[in-house]
N, C-alpha and C. Protein backbone atom coordinates (compact mmCIF):
# COMPACT_ATOMS: atom_id res chain seq x y z
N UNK A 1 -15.89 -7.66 -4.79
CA UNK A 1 -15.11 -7.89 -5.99
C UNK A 1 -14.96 -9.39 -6.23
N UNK A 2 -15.52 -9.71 -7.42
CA UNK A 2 -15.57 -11.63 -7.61
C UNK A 2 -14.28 -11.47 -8.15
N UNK A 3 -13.26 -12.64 -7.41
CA UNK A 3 -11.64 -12.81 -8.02
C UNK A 3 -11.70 -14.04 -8.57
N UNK A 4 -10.89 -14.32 -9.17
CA UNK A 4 -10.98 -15.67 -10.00
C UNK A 4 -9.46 -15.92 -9.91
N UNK A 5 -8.27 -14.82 -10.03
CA UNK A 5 -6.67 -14.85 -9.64
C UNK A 5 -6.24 -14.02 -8.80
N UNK A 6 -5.24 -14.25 -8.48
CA UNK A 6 -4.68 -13.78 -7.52
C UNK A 6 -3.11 -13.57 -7.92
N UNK A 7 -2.37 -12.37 -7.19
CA UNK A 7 -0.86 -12.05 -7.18
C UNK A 7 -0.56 -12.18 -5.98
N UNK A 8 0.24 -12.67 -5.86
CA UNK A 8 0.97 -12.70 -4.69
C UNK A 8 2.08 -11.75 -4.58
N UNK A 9 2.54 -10.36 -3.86
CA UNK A 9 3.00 -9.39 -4.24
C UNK A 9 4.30 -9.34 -2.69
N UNK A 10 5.29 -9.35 -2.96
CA UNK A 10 6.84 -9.29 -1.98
C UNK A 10 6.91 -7.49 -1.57
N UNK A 11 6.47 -6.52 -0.86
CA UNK A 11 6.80 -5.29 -1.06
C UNK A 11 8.05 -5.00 -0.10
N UNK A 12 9.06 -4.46 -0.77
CA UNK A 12 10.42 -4.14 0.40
C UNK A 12 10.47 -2.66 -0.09
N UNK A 13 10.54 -2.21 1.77
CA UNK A 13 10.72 -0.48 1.36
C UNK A 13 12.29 -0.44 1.11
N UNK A 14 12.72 0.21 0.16
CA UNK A 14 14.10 0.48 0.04
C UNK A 14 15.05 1.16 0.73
N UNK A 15 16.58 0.94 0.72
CA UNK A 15 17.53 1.70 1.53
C UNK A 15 17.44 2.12 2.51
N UNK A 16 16.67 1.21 4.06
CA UNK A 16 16.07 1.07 5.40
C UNK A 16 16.13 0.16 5.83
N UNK A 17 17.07 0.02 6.98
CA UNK A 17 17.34 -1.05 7.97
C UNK A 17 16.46 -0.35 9.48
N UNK A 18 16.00 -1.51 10.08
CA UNK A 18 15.62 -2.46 9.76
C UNK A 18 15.06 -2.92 8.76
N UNK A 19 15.03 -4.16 8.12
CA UNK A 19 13.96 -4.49 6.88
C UNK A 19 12.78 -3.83 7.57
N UNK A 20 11.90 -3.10 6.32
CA UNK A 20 10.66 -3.50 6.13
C UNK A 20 10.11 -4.16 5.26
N UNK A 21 9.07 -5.08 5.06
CA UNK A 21 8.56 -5.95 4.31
C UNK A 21 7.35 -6.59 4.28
N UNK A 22 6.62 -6.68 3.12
CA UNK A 22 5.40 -7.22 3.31
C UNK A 22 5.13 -7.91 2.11
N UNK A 23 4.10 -8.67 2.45
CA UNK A 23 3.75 -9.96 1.65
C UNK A 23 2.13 -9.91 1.30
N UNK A 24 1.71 -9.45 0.33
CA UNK A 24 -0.02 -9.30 0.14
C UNK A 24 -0.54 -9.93 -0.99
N UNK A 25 -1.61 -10.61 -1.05
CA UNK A 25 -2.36 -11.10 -2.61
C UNK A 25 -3.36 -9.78 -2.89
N UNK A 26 -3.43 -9.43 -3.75
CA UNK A 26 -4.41 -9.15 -4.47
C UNK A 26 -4.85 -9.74 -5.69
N UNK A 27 -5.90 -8.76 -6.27
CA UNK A 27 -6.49 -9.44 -7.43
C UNK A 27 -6.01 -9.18 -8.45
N UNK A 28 -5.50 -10.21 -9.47
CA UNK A 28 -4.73 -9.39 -10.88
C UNK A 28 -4.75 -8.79 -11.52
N UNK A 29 -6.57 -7.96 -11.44
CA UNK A 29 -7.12 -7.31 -12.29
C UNK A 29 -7.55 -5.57 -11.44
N UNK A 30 -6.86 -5.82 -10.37
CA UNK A 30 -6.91 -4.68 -9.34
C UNK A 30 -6.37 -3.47 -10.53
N UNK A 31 -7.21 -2.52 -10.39
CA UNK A 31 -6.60 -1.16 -10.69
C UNK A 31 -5.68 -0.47 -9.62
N UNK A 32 -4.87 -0.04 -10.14
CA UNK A 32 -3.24 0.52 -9.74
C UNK A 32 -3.74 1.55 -8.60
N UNK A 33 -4.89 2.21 -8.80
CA UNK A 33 -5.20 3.10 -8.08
C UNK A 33 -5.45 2.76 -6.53
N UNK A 34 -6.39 1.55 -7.15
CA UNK A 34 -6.53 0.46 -5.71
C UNK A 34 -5.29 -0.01 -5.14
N UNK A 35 -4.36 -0.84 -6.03
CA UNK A 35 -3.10 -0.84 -5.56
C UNK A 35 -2.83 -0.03 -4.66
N UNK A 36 -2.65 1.45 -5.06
CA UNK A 36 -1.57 1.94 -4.07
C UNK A 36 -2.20 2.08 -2.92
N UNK A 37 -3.53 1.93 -2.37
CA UNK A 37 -4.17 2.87 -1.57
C UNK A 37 -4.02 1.06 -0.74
N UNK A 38 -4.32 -0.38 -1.23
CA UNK A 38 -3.40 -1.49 -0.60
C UNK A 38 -1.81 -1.31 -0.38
N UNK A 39 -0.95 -0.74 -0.93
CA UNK A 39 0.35 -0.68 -0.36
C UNK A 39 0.26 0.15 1.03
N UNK A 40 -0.03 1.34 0.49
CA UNK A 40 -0.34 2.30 1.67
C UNK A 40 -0.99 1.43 3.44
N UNK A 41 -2.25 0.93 2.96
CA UNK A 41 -2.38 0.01 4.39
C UNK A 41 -1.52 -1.08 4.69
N UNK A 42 -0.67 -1.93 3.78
CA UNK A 42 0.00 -2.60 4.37
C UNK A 42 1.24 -2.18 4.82
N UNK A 43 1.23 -1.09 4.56
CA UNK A 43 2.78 -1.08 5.01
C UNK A 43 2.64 0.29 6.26
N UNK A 44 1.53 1.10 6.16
CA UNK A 44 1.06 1.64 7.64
C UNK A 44 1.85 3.10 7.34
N UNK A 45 1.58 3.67 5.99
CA UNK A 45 1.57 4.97 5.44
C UNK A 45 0.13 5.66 5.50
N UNK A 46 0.06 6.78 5.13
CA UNK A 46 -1.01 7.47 6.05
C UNK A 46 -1.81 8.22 4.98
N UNK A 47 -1.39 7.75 3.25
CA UNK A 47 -1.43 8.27 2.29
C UNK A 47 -2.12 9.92 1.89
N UNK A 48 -0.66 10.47 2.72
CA UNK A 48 -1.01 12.18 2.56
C UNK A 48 -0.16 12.48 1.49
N UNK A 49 0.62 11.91 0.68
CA UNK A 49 1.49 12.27 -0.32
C UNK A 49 1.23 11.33 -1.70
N UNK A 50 1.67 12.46 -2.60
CA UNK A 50 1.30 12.19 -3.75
C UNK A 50 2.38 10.57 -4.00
N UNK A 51 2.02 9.98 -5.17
CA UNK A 51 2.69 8.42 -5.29
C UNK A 51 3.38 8.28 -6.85
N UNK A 52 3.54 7.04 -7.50
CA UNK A 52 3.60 6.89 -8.50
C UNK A 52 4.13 5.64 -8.57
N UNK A 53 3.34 4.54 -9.45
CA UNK A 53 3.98 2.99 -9.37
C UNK A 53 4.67 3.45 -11.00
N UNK A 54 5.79 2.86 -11.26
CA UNK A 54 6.65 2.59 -12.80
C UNK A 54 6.89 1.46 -12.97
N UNK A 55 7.24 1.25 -14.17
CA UNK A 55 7.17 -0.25 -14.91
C UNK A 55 7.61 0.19 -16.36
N UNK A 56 8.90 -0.53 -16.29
CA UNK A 56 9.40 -0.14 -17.83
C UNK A 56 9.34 1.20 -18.29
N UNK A 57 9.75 2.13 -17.56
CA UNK A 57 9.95 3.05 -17.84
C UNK A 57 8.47 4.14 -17.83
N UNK A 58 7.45 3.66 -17.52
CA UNK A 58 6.14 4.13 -17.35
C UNK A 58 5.60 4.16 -15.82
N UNK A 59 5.23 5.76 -15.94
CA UNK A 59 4.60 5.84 -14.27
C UNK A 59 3.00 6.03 -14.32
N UNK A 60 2.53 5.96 -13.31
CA UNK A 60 1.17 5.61 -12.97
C UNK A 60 0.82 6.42 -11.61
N UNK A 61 -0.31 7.64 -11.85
CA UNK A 61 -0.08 7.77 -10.63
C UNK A 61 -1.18 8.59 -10.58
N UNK A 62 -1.74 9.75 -9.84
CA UNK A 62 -2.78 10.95 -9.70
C UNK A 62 -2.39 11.72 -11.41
N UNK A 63 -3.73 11.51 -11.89
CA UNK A 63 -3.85 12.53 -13.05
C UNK A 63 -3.76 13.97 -12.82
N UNK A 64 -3.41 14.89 -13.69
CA UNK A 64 -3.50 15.85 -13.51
C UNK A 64 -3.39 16.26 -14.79
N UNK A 65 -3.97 17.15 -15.24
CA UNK A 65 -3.79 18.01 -17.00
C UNK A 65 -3.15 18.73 -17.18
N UNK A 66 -1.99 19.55 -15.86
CA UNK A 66 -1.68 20.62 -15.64
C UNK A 66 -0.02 20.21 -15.84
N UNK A 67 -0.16 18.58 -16.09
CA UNK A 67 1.55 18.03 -15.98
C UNK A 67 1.70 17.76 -17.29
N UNK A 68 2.35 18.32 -18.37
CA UNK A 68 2.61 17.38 -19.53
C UNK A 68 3.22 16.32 -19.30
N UNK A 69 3.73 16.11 -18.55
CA UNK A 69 4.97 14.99 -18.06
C UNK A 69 4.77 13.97 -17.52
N UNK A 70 3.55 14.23 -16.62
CA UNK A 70 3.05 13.54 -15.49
C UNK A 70 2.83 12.03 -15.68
N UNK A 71 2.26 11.50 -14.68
CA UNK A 71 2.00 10.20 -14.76
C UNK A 71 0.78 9.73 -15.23
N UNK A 72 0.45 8.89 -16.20
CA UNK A 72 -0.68 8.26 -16.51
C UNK A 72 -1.51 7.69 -15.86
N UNK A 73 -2.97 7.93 -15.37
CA UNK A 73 -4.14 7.56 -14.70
C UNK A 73 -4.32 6.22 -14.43
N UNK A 74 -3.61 6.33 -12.89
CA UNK A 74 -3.60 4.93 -11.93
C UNK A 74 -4.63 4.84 -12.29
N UNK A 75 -6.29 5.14 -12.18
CA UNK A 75 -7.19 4.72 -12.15
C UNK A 75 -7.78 3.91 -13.61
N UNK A 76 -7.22 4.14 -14.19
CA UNK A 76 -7.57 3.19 -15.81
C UNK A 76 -6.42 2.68 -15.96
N UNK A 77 -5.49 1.95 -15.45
CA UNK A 77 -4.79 1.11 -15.80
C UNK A 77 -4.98 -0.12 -14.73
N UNK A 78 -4.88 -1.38 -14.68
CA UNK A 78 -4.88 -2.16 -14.11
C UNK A 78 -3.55 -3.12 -14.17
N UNK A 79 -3.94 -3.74 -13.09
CA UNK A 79 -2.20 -4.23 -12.77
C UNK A 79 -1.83 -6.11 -13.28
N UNK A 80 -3.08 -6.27 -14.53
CA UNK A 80 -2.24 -7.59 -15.19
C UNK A 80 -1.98 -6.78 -16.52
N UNK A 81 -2.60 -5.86 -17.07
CA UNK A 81 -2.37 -4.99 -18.28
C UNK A 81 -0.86 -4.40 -18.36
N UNK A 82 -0.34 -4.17 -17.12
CA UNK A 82 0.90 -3.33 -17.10
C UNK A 82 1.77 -4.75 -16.96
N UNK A 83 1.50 -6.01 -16.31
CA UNK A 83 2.42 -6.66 -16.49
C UNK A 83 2.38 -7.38 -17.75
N UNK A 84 1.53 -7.50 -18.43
CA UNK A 84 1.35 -8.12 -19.97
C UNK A 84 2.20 -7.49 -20.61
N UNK A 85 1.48 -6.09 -20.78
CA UNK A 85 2.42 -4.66 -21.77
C UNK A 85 3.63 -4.86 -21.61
N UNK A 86 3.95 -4.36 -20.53
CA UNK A 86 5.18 -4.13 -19.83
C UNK A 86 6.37 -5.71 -19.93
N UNK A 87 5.68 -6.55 -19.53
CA UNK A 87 6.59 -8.01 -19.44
C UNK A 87 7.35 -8.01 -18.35
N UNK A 88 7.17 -7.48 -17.24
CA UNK A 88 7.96 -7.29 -16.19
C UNK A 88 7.29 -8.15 -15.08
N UNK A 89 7.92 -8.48 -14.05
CA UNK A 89 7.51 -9.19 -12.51
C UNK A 89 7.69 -8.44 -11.55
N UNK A 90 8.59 -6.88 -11.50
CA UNK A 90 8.92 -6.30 -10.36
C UNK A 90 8.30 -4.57 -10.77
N UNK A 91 7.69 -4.33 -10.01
CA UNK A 91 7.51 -2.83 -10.18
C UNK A 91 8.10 -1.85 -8.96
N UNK A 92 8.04 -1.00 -9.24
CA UNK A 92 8.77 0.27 -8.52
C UNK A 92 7.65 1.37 -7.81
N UNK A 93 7.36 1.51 -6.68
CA UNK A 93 6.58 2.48 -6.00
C UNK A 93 6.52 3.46 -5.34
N UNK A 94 6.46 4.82 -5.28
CA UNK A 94 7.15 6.02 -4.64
C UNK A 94 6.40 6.59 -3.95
N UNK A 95 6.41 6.82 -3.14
CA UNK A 95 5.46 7.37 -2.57
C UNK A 95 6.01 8.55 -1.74
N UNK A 96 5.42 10.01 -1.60
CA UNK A 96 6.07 11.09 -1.28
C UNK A 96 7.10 11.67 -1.99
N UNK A 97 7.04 12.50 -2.69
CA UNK A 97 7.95 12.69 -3.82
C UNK A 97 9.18 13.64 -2.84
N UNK A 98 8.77 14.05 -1.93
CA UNK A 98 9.89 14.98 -0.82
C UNK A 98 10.17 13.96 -0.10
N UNK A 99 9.85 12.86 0.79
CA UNK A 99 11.20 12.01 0.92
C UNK A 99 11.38 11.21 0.58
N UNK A 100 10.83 10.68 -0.81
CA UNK A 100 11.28 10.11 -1.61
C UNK A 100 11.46 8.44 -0.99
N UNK A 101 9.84 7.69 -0.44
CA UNK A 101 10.04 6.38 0.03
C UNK A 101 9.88 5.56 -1.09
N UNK A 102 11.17 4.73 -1.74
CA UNK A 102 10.92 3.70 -3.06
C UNK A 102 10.58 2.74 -2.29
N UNK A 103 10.06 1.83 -2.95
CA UNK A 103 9.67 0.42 -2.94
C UNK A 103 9.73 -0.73 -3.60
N UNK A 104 10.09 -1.61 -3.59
CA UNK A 104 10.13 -2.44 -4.33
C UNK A 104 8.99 -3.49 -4.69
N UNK A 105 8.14 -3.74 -5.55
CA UNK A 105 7.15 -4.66 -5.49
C UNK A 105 7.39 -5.80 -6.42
N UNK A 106 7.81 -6.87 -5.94
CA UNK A 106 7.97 -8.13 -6.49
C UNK A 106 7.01 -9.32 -6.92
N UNK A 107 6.57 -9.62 -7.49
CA UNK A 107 4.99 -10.35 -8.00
C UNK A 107 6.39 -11.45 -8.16
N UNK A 108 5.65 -12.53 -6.67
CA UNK A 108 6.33 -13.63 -6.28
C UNK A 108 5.29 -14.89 -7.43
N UNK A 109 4.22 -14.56 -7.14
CA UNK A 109 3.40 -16.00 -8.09
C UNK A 109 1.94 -15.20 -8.48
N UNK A 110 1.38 -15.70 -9.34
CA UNK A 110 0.33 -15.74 -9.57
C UNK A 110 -0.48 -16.94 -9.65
N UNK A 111 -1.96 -17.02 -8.99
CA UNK A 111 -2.81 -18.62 -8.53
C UNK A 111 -3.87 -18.32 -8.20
N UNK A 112 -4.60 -18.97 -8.66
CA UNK A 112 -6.19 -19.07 -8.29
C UNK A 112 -6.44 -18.71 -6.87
N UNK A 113 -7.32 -18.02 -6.91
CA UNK A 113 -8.16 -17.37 -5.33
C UNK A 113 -9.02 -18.54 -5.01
N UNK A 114 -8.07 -18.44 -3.42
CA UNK A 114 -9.06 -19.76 -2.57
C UNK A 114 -10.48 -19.34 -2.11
N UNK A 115 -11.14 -19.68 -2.29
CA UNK A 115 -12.57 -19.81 -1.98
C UNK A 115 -12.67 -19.52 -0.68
N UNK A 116 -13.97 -18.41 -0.62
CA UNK A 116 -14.12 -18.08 1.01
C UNK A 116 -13.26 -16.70 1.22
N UNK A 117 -12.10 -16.49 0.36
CA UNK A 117 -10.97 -15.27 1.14
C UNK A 117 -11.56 -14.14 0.01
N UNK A 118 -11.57 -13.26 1.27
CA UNK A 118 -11.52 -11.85 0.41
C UNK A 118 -10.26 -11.25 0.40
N UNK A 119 -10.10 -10.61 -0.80
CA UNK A 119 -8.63 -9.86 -1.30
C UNK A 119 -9.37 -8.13 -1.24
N UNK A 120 -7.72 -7.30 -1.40
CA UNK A 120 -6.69 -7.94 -0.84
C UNK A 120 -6.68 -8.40 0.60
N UNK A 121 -5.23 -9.60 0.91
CA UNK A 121 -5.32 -10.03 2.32
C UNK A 121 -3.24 -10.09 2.17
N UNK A 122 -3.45 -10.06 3.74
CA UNK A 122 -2.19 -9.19 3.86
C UNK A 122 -1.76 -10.97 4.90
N UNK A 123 -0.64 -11.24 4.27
CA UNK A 123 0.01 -12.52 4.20
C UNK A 123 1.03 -12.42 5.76
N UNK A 124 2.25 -11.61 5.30
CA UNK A 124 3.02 -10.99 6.64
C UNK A 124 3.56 -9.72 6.40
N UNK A 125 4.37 -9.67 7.59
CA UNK A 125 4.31 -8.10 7.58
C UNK A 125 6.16 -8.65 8.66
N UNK A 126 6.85 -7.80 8.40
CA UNK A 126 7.88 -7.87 8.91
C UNK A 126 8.58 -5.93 9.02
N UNK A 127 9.16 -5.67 10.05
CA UNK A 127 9.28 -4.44 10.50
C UNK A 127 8.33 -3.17 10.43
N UNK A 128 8.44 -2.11 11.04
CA UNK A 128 7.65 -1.43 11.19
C UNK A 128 7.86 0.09 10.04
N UNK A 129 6.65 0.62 9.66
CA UNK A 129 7.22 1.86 8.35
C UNK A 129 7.40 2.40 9.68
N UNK A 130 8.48 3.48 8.85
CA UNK A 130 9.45 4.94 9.16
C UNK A 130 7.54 6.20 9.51
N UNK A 131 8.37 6.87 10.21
CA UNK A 131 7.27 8.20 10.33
C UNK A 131 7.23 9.11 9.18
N UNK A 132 5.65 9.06 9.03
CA UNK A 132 5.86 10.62 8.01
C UNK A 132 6.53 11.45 7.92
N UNK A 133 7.28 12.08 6.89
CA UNK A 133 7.94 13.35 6.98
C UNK A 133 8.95 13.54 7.60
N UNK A 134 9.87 12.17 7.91
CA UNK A 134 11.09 12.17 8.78
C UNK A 134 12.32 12.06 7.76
N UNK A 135 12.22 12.86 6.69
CA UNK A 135 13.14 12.83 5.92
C UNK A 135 13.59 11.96 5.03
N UNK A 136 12.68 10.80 4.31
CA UNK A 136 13.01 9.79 4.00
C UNK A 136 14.32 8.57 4.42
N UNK A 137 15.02 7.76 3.77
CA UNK A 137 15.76 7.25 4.47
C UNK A 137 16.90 7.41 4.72
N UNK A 138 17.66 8.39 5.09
CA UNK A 138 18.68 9.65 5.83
C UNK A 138 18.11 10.07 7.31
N UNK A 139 16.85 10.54 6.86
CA UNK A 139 16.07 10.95 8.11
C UNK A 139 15.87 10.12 9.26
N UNK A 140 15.65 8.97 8.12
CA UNK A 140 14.91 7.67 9.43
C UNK A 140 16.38 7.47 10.05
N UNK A 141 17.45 7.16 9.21
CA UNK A 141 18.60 6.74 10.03
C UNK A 141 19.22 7.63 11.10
N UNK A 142 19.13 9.03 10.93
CA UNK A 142 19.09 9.67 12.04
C UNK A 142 18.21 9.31 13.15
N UNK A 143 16.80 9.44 12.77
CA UNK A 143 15.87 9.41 13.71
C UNK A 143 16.18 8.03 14.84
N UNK A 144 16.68 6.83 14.02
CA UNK A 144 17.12 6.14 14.65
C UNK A 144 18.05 5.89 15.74
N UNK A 145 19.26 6.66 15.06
CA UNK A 145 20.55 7.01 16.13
C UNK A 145 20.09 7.94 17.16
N UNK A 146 19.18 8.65 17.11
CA UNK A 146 19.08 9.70 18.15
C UNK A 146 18.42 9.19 19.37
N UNK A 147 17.35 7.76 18.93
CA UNK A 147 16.37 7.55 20.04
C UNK A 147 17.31 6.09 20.69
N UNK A 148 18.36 5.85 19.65
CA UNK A 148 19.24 4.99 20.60
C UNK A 148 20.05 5.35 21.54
N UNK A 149 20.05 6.57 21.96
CA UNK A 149 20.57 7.30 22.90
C UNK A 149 19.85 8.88 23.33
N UNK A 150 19.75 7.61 24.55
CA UNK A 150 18.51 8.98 25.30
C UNK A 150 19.49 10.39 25.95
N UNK A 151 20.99 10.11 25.83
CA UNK A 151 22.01 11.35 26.30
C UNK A 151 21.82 12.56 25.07
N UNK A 152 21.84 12.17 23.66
CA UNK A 152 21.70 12.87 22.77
C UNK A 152 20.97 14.18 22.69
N UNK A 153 21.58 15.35 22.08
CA UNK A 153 21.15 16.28 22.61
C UNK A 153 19.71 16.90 21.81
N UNK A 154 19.00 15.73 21.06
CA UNK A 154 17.61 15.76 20.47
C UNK A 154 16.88 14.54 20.97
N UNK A 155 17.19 14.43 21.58
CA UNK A 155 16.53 12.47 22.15
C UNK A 155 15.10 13.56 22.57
N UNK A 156 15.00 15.01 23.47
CA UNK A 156 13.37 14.83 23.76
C UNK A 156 13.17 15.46 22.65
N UNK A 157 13.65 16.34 22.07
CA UNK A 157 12.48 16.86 20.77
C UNK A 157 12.05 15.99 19.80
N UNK A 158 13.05 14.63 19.64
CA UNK A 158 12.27 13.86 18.23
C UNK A 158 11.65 12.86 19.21
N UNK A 159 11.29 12.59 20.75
CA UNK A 159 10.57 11.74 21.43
C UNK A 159 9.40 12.68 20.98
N UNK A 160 9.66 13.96 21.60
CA UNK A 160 8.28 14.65 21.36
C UNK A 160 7.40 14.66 20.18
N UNK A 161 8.25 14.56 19.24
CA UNK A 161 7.58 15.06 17.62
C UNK A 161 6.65 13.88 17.85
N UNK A 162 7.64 12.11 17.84
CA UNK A 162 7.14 11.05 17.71
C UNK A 162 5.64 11.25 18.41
N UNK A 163 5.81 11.99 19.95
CA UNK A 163 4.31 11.16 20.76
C UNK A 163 4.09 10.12 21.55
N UNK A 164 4.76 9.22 20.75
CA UNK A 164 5.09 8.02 21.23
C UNK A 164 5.87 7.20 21.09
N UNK A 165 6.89 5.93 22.01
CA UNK A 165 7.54 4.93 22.03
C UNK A 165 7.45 4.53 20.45
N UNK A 166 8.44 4.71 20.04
CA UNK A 166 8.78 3.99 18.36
C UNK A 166 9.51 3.12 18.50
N UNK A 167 8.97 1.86 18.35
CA UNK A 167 9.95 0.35 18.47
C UNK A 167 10.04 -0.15 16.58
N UNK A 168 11.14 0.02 15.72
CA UNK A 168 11.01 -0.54 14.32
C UNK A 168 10.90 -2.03 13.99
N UNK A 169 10.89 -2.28 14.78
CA UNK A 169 10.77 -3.87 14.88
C UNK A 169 9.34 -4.40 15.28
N UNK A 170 8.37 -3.56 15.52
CA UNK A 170 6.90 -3.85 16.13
C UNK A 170 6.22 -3.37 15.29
N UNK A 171 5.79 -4.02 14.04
CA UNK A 171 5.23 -3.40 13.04
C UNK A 171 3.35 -3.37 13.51
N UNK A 172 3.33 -4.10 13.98
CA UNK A 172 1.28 -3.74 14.60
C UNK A 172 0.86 -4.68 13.54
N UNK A 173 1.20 -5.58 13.20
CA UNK A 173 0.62 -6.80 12.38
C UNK A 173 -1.00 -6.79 12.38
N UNK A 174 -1.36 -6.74 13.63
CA UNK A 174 -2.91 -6.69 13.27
C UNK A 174 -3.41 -5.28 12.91
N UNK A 175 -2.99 -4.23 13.43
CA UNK A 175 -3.46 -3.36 12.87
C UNK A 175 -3.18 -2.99 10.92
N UNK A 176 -2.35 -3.67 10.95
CA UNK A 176 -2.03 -3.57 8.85
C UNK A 176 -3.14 -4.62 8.16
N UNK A 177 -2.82 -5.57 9.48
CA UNK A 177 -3.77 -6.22 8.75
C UNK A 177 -5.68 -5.77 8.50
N UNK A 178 -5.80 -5.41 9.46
CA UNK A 178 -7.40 -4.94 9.57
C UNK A 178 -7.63 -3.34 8.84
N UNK A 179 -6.43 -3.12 8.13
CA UNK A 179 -6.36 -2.30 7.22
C UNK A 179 -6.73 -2.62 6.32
N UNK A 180 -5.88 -3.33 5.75
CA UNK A 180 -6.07 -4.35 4.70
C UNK A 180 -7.27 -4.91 4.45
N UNK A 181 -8.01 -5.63 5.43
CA UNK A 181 -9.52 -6.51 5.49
C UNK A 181 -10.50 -5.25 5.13
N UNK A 182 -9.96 -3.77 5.23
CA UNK A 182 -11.37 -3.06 5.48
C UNK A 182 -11.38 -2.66 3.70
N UNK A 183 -10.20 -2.35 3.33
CA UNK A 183 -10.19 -2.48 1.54
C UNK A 183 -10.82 -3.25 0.89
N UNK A 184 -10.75 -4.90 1.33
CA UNK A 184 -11.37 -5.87 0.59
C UNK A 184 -13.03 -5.78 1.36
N UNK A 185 -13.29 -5.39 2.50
CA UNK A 185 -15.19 -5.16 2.46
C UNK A 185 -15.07 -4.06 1.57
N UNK A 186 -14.95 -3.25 1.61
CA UNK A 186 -14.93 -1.69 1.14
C UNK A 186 -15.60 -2.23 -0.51
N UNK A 187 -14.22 -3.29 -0.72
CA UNK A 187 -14.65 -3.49 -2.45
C UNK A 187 -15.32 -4.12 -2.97
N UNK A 188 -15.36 -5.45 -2.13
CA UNK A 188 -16.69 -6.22 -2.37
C UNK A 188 -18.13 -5.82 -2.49
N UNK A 189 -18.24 -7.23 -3.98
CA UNK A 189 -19.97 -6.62 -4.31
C UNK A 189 -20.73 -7.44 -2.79
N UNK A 190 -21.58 -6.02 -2.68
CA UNK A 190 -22.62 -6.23 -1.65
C UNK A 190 -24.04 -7.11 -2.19
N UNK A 191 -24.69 -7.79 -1.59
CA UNK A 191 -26.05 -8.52 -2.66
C UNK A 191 -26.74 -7.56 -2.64
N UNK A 192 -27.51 -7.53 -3.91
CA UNK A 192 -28.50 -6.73 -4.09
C UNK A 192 -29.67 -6.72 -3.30
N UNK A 193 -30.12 -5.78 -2.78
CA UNK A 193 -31.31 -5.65 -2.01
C UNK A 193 -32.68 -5.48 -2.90
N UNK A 194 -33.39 -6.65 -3.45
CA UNK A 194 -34.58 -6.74 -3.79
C UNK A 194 -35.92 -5.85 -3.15
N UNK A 195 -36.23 -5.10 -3.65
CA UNK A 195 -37.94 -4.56 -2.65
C UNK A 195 -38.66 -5.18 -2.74
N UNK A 196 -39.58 -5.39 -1.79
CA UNK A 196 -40.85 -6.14 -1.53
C UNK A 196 -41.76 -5.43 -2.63
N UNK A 197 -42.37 -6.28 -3.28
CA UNK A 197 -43.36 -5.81 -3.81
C UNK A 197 -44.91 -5.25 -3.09
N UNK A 198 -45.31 -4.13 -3.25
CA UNK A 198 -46.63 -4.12 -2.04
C UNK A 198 -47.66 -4.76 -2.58
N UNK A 199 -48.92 -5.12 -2.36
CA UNK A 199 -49.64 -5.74 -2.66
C UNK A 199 -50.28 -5.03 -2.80
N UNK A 200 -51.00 -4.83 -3.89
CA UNK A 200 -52.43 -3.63 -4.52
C UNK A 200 -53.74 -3.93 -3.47
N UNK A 201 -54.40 -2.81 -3.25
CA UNK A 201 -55.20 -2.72 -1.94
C UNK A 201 -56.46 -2.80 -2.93
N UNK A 202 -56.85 -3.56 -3.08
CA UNK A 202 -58.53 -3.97 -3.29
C UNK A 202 -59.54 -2.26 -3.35
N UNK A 203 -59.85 -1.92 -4.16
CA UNK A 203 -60.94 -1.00 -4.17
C UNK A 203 -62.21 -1.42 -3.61
């Protein structure tokens, strides 16, 4: 993908302590669709649930014909069009409509793409996302109180569900990040592969 600008984008998951937070550029001309599937890796969602970015009262999200209501096709809208239209700097992102994770996305600056970087690229990353399907953020705050006390009389069943040691404060920085890096190969134009011409064989 040849960039020429860049957003610089603030994402805070909402009504969840510890902060979570992340900091990513993309390209200004990124389609929304791409967007979300970059929120999703930076913030270390697993994108099994349906989404929807809004802006002025307009959502964006998986088409469907079957919704009169529904959200308008992330995939043909792009994300300097909605802030032109729209006139807004902050958008709104949902992701999982059953537990209901908002987001906040803040478009801190917009600036020319430095030469050499492929977008998107994932800036920082501060706390770690909540588990799938843990009830959104009610759930997580339980989930929290329970593993702060290993006496509690669910401390092994939600150890078990987890699998593993859940620290919210250890977000795996490199792993969001090499999330992130595999979006921007993924999107980048590849050079064209020229064929050799064969050389006509003499009769």
């Amino acid at each position: 993908m040849t960039v020429a600008t860049i957003a610089r984008l603030k994402i805070t998951l909402d009504d969840v302590k510890p902060a979570v937070q992340r900091r990513v550029e993309v390209p200004l001309n990124i389609r929304l669709d791409r967007l979300h599937l970059v929120l999703q890796a930076a913030m270390g969602w697993t994108n099994s649930h349906l989404y929807e970015i809004r802006a002025g009262g307009v959502g964006w999200g998986m088409a469907n014909p079957d919704w009169s209501d529904g959200p308008m096709d992330a995939s043909k809208s792009r994300l300097i069009d909605v802030l032109e239209d729209m006139g807004v700097k902050t958008l709104k992102y949902l992701y999982d409509f059953g537990d209901g994770w908002e987001h906040t996305v803040k478009i801190e600056r917009i600036a020319d793409a430095l030469p050499g970087v492929s977008y998107p690229w994932l800036i920082d990353a501060k706390g770690k996302c909540p588990p799938e399907d843990v009830g959104g953020p009610p759930g997580y705050e339980d989930l929290l109180n329970i593993l702060a006390s290993p006496t509690h009389e669910r401390y092994a069943e939600m150890s078990q569900w987890l699998g593993a040691a859940f620290d919210p404060r250890d977000n795996g920085t490199q792993n969001l990040a090499d999330a992130v890096d595999a979006l921007a190969r993924k999107w980048s134009h590849k050079p064209k592969v020229v064929p050799k011409i064969k050389p006509e064989i003499a009769s």
